[in-house]
C-alpha atoms as a PDB file:
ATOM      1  CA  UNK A   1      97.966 121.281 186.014  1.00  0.00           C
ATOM      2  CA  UNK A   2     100.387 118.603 187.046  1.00  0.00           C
ATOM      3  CA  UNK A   3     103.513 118.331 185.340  1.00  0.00           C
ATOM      4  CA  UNK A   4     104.593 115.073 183.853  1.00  0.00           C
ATOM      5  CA  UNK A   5     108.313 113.482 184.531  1.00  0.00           C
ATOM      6  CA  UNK A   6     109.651 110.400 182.766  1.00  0.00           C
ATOM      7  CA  UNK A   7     112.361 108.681 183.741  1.00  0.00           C
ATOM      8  CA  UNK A   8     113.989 105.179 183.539  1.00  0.00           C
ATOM      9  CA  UNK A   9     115.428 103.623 185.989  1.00  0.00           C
ATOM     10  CA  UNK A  10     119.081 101.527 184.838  1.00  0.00           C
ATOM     11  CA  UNK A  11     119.929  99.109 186.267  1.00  0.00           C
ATOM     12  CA  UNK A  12     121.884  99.541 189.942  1.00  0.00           C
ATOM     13  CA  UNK A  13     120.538 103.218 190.041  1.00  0.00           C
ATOM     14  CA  UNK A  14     118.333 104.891 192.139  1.00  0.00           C
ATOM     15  CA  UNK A  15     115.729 107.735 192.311  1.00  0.00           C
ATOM     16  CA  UNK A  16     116.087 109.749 195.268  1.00  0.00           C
ATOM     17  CA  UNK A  17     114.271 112.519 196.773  1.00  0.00           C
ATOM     18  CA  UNK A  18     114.843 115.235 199.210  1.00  0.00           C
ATOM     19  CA  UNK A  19     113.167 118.371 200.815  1.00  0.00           C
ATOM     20  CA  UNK A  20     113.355 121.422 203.559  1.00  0.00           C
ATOM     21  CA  UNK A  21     116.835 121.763 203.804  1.00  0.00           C
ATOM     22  CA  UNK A  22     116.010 125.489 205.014  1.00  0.00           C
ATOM     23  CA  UNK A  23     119.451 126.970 203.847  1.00  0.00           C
ATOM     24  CA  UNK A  24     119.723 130.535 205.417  1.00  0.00           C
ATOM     25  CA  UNK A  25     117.829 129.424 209.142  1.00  0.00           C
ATOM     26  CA  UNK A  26     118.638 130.432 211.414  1.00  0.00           C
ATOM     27  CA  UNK A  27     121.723 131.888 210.830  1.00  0.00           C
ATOM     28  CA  UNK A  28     124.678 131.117 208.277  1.00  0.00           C
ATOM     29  CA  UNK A  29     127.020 129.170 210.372  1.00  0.00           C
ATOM     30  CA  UNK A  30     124.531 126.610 211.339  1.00  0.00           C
ATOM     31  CA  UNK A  31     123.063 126.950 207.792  1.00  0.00           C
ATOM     32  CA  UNK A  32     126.389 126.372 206.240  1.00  0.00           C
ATOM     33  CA  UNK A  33     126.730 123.302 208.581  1.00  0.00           C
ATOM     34  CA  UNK A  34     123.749 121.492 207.171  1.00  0.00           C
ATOM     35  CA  UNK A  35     124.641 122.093 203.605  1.00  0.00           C
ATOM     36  CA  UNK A  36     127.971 120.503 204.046  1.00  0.00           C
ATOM     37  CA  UNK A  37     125.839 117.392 205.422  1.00  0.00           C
ATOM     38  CA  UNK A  38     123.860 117.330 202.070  1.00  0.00           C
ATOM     39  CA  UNK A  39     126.572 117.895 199.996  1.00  0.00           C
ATOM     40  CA  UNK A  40     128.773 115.014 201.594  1.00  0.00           C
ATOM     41  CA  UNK A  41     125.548 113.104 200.866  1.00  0.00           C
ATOM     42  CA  UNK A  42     125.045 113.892 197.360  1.00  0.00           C
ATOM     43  CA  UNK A  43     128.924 112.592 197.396  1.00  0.00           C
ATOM     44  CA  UNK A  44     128.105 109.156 198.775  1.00  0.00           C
ATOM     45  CA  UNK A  45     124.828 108.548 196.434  1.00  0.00           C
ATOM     46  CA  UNK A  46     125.878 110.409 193.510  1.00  0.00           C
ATOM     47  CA  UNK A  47     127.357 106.833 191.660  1.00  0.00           C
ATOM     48  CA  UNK A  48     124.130 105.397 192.215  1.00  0.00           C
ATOM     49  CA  UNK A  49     122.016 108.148 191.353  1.00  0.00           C
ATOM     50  CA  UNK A  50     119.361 108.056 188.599  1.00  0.00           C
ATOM     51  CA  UNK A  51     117.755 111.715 188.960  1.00  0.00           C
ATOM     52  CA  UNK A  52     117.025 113.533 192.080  1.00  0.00           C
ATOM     53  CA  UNK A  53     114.283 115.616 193.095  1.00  0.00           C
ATOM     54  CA  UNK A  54     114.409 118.459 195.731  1.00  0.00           C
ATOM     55  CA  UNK A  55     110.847 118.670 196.534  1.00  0.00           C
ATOM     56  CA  UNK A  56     110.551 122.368 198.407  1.00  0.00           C
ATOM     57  CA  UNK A  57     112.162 124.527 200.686  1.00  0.00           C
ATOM     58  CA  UNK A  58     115.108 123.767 199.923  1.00  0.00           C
ATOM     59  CA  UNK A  59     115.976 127.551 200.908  1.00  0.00           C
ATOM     60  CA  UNK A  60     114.499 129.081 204.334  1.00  0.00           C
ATOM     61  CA  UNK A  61     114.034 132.314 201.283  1.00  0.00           C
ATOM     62  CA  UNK A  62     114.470 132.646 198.076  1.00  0.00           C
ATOM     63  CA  UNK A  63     113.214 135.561 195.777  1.00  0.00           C
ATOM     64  CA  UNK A  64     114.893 135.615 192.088  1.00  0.00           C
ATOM     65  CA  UNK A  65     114.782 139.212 190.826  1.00  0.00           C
ATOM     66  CA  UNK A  66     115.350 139.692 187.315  1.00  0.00           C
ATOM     67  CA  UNK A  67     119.156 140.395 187.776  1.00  0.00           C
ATOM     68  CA  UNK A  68     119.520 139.561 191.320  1.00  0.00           C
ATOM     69  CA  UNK A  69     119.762 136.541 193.301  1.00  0.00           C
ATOM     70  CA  UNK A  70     119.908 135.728 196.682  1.00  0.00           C
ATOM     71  CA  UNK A  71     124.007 135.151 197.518  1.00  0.00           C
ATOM     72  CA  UNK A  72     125.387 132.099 199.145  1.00  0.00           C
ATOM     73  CA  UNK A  73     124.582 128.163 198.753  1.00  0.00           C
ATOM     74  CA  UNK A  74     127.216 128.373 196.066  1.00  0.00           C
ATOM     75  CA  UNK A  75     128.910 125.045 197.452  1.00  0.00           C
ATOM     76  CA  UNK A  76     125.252 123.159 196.918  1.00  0.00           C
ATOM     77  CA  UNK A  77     125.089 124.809 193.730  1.00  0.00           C
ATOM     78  CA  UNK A  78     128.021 123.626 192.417  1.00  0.00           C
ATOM     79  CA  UNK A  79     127.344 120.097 193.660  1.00  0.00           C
ATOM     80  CA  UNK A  80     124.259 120.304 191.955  1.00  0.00           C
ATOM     81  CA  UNK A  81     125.700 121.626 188.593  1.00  0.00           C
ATOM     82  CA  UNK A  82     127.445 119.213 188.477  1.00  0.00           C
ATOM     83  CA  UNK A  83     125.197 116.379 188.445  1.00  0.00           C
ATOM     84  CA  UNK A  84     123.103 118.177 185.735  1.00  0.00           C
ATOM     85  CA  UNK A  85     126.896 118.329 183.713  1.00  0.00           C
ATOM     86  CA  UNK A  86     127.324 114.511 183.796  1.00  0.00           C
ATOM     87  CA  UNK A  87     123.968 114.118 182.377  1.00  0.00           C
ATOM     88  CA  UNK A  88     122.083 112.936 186.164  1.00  0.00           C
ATOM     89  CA  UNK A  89     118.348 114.849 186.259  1.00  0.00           C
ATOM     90  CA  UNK A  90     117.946 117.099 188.968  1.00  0.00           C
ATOM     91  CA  UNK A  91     114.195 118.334 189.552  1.00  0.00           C
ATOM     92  CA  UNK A  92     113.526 121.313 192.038  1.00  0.00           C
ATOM     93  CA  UNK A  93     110.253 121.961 192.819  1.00  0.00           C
ATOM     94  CA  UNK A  94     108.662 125.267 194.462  1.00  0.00           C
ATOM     95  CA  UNK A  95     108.151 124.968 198.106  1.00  0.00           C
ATOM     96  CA  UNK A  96     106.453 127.510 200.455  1.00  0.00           C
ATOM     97  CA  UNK A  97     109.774 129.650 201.264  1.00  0.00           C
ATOM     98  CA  UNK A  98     110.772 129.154 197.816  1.00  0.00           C
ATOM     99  CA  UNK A  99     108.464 129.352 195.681  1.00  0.00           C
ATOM    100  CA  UNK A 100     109.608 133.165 193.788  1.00  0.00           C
ATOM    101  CA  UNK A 101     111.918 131.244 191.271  1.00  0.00           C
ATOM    102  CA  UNK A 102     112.565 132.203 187.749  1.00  0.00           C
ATOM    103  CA  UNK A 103     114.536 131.112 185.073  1.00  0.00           C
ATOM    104  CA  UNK A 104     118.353 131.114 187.235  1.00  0.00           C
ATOM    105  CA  UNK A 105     118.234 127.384 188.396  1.00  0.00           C
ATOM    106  CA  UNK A 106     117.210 126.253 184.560  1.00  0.00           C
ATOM    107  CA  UNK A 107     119.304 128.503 182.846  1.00  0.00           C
ATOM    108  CA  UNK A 108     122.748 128.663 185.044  1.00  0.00           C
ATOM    109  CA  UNK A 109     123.047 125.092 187.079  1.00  0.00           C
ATOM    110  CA  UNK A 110     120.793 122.613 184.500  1.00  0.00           C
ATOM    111  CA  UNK A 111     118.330 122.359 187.099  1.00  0.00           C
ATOM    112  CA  UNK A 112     114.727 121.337 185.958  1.00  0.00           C
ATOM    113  CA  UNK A 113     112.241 123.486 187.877  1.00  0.00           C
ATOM    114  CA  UNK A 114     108.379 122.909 189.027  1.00  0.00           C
ATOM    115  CA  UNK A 115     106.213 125.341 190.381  1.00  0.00           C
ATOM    116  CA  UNK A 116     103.633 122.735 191.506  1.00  0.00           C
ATOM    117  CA  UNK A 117     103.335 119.197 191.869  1.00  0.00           C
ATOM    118  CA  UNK A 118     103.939 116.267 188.925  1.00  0.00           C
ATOM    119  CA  UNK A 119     103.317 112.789 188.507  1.00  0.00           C
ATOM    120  CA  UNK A 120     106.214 110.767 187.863  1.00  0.00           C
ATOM    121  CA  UNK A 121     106.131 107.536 185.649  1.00  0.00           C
ATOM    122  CA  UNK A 122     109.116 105.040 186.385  1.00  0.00           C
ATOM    123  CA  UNK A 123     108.758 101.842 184.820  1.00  0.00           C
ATOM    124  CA  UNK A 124     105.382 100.261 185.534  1.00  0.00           C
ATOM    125  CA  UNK A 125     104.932 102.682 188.881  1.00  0.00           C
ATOM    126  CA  UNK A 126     103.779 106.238 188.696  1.00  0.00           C
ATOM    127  CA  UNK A 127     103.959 108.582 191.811  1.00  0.00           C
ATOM    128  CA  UNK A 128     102.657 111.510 193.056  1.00  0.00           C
ATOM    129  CA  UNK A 129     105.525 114.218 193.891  1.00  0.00           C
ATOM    130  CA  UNK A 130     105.544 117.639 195.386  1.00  0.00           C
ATOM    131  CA  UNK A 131     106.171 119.835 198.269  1.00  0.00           C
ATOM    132  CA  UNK A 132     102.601 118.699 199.808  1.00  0.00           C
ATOM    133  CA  UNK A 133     101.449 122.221 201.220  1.00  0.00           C
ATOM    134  CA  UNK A 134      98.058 123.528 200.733  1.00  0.00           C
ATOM    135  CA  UNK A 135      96.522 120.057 199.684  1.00  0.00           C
ATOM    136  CA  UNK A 136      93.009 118.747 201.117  1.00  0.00           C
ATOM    137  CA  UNK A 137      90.851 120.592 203.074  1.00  0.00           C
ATOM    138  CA  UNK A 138      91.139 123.101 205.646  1.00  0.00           C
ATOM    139  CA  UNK A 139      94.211 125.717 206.214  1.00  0.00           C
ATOM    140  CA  UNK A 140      91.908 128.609 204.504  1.00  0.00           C
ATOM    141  CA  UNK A 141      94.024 131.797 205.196  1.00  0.00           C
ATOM    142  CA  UNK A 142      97.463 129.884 204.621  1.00  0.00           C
ATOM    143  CA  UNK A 143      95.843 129.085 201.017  1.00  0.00           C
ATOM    144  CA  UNK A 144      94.338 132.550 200.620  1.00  0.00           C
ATOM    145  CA  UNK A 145      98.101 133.969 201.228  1.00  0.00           C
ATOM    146  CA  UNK A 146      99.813 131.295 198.849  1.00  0.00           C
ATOM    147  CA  UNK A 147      97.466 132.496 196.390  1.00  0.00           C
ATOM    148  CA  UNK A 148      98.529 135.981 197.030  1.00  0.00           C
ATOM    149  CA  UNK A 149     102.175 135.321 196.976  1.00  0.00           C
ATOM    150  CA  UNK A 150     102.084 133.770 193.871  1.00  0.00           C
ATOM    151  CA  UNK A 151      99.781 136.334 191.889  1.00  0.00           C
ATOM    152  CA  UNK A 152     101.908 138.238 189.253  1.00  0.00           C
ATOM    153  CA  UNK A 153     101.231 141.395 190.661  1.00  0.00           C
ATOM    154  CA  UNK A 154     102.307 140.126 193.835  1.00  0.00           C
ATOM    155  CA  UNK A 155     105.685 139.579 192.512  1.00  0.00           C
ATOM    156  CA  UNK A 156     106.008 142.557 190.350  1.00  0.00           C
ATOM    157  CA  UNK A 157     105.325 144.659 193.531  1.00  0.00           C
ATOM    158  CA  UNK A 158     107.696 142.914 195.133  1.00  0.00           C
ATOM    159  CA  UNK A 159     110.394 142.746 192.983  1.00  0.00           C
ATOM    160  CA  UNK A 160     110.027 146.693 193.056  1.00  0.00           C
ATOM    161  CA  UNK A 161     111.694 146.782 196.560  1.00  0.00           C
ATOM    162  CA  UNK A 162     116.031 146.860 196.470  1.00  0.00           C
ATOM    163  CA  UNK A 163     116.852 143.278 196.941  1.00  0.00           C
ATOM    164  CA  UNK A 164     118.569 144.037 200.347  1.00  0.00           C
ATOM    165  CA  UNK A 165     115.106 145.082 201.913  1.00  0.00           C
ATOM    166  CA  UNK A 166     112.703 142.349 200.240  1.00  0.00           C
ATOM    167  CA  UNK A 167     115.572 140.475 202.190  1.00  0.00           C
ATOM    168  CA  UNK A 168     115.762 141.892 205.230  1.00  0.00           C
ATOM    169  CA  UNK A 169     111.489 141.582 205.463  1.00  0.00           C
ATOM    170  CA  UNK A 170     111.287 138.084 204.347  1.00  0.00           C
ATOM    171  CA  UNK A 171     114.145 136.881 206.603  1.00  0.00           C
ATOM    172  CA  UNK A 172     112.443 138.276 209.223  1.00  0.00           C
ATOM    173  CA  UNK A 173     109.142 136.652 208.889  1.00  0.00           C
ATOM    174  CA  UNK A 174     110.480 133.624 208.217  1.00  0.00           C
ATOM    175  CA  UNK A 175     112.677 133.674 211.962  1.00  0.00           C
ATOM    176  CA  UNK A 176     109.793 134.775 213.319  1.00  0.00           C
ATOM    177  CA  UNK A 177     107.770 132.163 212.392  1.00  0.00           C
ATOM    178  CA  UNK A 178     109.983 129.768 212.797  1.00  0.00           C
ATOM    179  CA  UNK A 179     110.256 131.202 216.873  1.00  0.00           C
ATOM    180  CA  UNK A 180     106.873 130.742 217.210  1.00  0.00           C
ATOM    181  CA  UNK A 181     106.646 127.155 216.242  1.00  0.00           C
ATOM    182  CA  UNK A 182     109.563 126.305 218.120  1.00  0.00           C
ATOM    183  CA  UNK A 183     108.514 128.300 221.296  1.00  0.00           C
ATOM    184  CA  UNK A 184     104.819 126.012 220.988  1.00  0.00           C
ATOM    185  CA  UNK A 185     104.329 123.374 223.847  1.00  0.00           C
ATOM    186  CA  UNK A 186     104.837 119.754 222.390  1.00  0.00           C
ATOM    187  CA  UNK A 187     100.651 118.696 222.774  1.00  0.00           C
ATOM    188  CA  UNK A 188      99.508 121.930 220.560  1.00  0.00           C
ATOM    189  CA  UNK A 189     102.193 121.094 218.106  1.00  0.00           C
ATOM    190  CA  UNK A 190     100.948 117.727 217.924  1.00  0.00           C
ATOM    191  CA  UNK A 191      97.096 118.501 217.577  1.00  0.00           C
ATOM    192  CA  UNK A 192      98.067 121.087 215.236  1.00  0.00           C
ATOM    193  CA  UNK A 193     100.181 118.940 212.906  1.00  0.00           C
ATOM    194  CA  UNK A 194      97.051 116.356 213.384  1.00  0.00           C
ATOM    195  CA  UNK A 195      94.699 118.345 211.016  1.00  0.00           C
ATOM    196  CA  UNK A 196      97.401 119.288 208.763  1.00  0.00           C
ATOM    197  CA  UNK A 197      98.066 115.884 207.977  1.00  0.00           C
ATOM    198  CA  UNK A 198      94.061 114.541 208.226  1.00  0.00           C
ATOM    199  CA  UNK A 199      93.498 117.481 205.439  1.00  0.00           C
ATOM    200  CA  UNK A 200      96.607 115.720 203.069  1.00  0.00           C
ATOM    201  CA  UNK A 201      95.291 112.458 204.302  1.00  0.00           C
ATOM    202  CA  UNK A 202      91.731 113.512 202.470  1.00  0.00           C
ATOM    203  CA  UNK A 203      93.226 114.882 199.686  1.00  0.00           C
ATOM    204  CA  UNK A 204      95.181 111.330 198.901  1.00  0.00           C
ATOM    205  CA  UNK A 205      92.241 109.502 199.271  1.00  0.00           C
ATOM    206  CA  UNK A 206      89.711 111.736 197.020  1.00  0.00           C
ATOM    207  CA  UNK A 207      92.458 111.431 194.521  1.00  0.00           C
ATOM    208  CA  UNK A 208      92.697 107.909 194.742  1.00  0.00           C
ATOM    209  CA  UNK A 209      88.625 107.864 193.814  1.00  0.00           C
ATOM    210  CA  UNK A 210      89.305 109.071 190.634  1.00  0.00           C
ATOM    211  CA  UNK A 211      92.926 107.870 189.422  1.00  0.00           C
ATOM    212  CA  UNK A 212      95.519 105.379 190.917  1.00  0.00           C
ATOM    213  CA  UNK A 213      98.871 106.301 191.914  1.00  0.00           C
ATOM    214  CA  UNK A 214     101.174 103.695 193.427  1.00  0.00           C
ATOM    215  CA  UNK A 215     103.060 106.081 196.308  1.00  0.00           C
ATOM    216  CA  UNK A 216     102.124 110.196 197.525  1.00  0.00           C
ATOM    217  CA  UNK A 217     105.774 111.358 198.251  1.00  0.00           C
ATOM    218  CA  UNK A 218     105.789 114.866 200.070  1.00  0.00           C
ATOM    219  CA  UNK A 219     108.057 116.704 201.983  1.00  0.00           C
ATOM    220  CA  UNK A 220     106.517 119.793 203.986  1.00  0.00           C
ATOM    221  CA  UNK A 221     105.735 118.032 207.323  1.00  0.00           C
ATOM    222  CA  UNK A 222     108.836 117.778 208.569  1.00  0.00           C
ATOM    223  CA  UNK A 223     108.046 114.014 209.504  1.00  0.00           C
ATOM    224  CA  UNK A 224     109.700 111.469 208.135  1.00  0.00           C
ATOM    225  CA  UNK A 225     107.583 108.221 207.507  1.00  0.00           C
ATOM    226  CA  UNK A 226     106.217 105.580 205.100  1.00  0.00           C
ATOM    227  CA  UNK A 227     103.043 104.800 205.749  1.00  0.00           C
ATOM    228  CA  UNK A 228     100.057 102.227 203.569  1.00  0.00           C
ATOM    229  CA  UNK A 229      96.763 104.076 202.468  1.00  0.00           C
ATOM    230  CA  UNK A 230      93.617 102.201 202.757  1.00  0.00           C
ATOM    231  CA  UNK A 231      90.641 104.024 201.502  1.00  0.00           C
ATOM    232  CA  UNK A 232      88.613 105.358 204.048  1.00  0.00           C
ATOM    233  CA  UNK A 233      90.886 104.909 206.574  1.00  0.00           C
ATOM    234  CA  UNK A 234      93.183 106.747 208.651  1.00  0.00           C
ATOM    235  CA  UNK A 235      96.658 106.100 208.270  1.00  0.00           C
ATOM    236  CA  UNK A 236      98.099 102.449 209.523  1.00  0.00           C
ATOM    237  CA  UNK A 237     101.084 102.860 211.623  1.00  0.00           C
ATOM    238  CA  UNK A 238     104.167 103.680 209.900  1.00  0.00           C
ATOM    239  CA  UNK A 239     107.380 100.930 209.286  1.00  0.00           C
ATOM    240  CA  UNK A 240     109.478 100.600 211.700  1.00  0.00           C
ATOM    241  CA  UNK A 241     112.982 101.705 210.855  1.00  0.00           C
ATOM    242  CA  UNK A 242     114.379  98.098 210.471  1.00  0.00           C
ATOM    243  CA  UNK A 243     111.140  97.917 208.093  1.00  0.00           C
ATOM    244  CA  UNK A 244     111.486 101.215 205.970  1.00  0.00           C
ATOM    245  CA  UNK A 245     111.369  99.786 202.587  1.00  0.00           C
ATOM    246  CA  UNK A 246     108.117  98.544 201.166  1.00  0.00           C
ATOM    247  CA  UNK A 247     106.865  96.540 197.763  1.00  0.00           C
ATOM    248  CA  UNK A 248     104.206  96.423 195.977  1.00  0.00           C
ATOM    249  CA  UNK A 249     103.766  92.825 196.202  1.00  0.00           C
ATOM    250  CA  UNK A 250     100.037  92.338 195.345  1.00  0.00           C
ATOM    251  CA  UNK A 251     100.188  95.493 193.016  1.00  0.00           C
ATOM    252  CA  UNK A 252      97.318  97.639 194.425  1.00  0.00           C
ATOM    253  CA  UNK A 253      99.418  98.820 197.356  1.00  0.00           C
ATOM    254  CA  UNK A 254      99.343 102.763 197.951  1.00  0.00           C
ATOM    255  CA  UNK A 255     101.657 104.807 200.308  1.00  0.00           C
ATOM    256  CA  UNK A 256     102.179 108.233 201.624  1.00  0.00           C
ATOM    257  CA  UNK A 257     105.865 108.742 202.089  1.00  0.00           C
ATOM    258  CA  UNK A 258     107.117 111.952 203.437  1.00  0.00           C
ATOM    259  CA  UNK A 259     110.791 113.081 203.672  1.00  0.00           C
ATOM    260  CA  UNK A 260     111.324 114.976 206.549  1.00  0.00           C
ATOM    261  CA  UNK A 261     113.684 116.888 207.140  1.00  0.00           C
ATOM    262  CA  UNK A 262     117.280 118.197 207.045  1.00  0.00           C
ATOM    263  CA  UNK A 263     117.003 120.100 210.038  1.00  0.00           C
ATOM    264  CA  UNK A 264     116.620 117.269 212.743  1.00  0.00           C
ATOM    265  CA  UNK A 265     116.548 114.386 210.254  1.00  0.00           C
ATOM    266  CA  UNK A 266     119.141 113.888 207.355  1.00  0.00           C
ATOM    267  CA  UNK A 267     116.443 112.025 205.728  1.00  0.00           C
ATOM    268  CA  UNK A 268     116.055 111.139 202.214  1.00  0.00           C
ATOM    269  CA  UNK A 269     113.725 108.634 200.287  1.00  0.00           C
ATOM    270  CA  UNK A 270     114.724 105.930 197.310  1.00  0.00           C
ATOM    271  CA  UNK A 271     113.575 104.094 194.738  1.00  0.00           C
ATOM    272  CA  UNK A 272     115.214 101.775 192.898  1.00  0.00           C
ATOM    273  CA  UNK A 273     112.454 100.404 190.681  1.00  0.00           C
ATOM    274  CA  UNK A 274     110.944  97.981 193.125  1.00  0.00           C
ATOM    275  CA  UNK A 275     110.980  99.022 196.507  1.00  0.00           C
ATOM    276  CA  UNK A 276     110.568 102.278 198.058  1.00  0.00           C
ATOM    277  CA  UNK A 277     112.903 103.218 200.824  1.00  0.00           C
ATOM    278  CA  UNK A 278     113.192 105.940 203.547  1.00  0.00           C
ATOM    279  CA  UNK A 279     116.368 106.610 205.086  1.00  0.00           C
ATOM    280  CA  UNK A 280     117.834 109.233 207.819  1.00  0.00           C
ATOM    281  CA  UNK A 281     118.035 109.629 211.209  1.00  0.00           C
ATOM    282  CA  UNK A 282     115.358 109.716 214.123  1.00  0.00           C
ATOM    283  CA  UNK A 283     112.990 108.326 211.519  1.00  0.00           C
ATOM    284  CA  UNK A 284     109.140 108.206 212.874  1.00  0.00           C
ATOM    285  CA  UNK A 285     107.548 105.461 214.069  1.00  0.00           C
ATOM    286  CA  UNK A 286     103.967 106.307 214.468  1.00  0.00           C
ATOM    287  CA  UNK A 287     102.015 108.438 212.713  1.00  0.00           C
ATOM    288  CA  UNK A 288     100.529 111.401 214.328  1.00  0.00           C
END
């Protein structure tokens, strides 16, 4: 079930959207670090800002017992409250190393939290939003273990471990993982993250056979690009950077935007009604 999000855009305002900040990785100095990058950009966009939507992993881990929460991020959190105080939507949705939320972000900080992915309607445009794992085919036993994580029982077992152990085990894998893709040669990365994005590349376009959406917008990837679906194609090459906003100038126009990252990126998308906009650093140009 997709949620649905409404939202008008004034005039000189902007929608923006962000993902995989990975607070807590690798450690908390460098982790601190990043989120004083995000919130000094908050700062800068917050007078133009129309709603913003954290779409996943926006912790490295983050497990909400009923009476517990993970400490730290309190500087991001007050940012955030903030916004939500003066009345400026903010939308969190569930990523992969974030997905155990429960009512803390809704109830303390205003935040307005989705577990899976939504169609937003802004004006005359409507877009698909979401962390983007787990869509299309393939990737069989990293679905099979994101339907285990998020069975009930799954979290009532967990939450039956003392907070500092479910921590201690989940920060683990998550370093270790995170090891492992860093330690991979460059060319197995690459062919790797080539059927990752082929299976959301087939999940667009079977969607598109049924229902039109004007733009996919996904974080996950770590890849920051805009990019023009054409059914029953691969993707075309992605803008340039001195070409990272796009129209919909005949109407029909789809795209696949994804946000990248905060860890090597900075990068953010906006919309500001008419165009669609990716901004950051070392922003792709190609499309692997």
């Amino acid at each position: 079930m997709l949620d649905n999000i409404q939202i008008e855009i004034p005039a000189g305002k902007k929608l923006f959207f962000l993902s995989d900040f990975h607070l807590g990785s690798p450690d908390h100095a460098s982790s601190r670090k990043r989120e004083d990058r995000v919130i000094k950009w908050i700062h800068a966009h917050e007078a133009e800002m129309a709603g913003l939507f954290l779409l996943g992993d926006i912790f490295d881990y983050w497990f909400e017992y009923r009476h517990v929460v993970p400490k730290g991020f309190v500087r991001l959190f007050g940012k955030l409250a903030d916004l939500c105080d003066r009345k400026i939507p903010v939308h969190f949705f569930c990523g992969n190393h974030d997905t155990w939320i429960r009512d803390y972000f809704e109830k303390e900080i205003g935040i307005i939290p989705h577990k899976d992915n939504a169609l937003l309607q802004t004006g005359q445009h409507i877009f698909f939003i979401g962390h983007g794992d787990g869509l299309g085919p393939g990737e069989r036993g990293y679905k099979v273990m994101k339907a285990i994580f998020n069975a009930r029982i799954s979290k009532l077992l967990y939450s039956a471990l003392h907070p500092c152990w479910g921590y201690r085990i989940a920060i683990r894998a998550s370093r270790n993982s995170r090891k492992k893709a860093v330690s991979s040669q460059e060319q197995v990365i690459r062919q790797r993250e080539k059927g990752k994005n082929h299976n959301l590349l087939c999940f667009m376009q079977d969607y598109l056979q049924t229902k039109h959406v004007d733009a996919f917008i996904f974080g996950h990837r770590h890849w920051p690009l805009i990019a023009r679906l054409e059914p029953g194609k691969p993707f075309t090459k992605a803008a340039e950077p001195s070409e990272s906003c796009v129209e919909w100038n005949e109407g029909q126009e789809v795209y696949y935007l994804n946000t990248g990252d905060w860890l090597r990126h900075d990068s953010y998308a906006s919309f500001d009604g008419s165009r669609l906009c990716l901004g950051g650093k070392n922003i792709r140009t190609e499309f692997i």
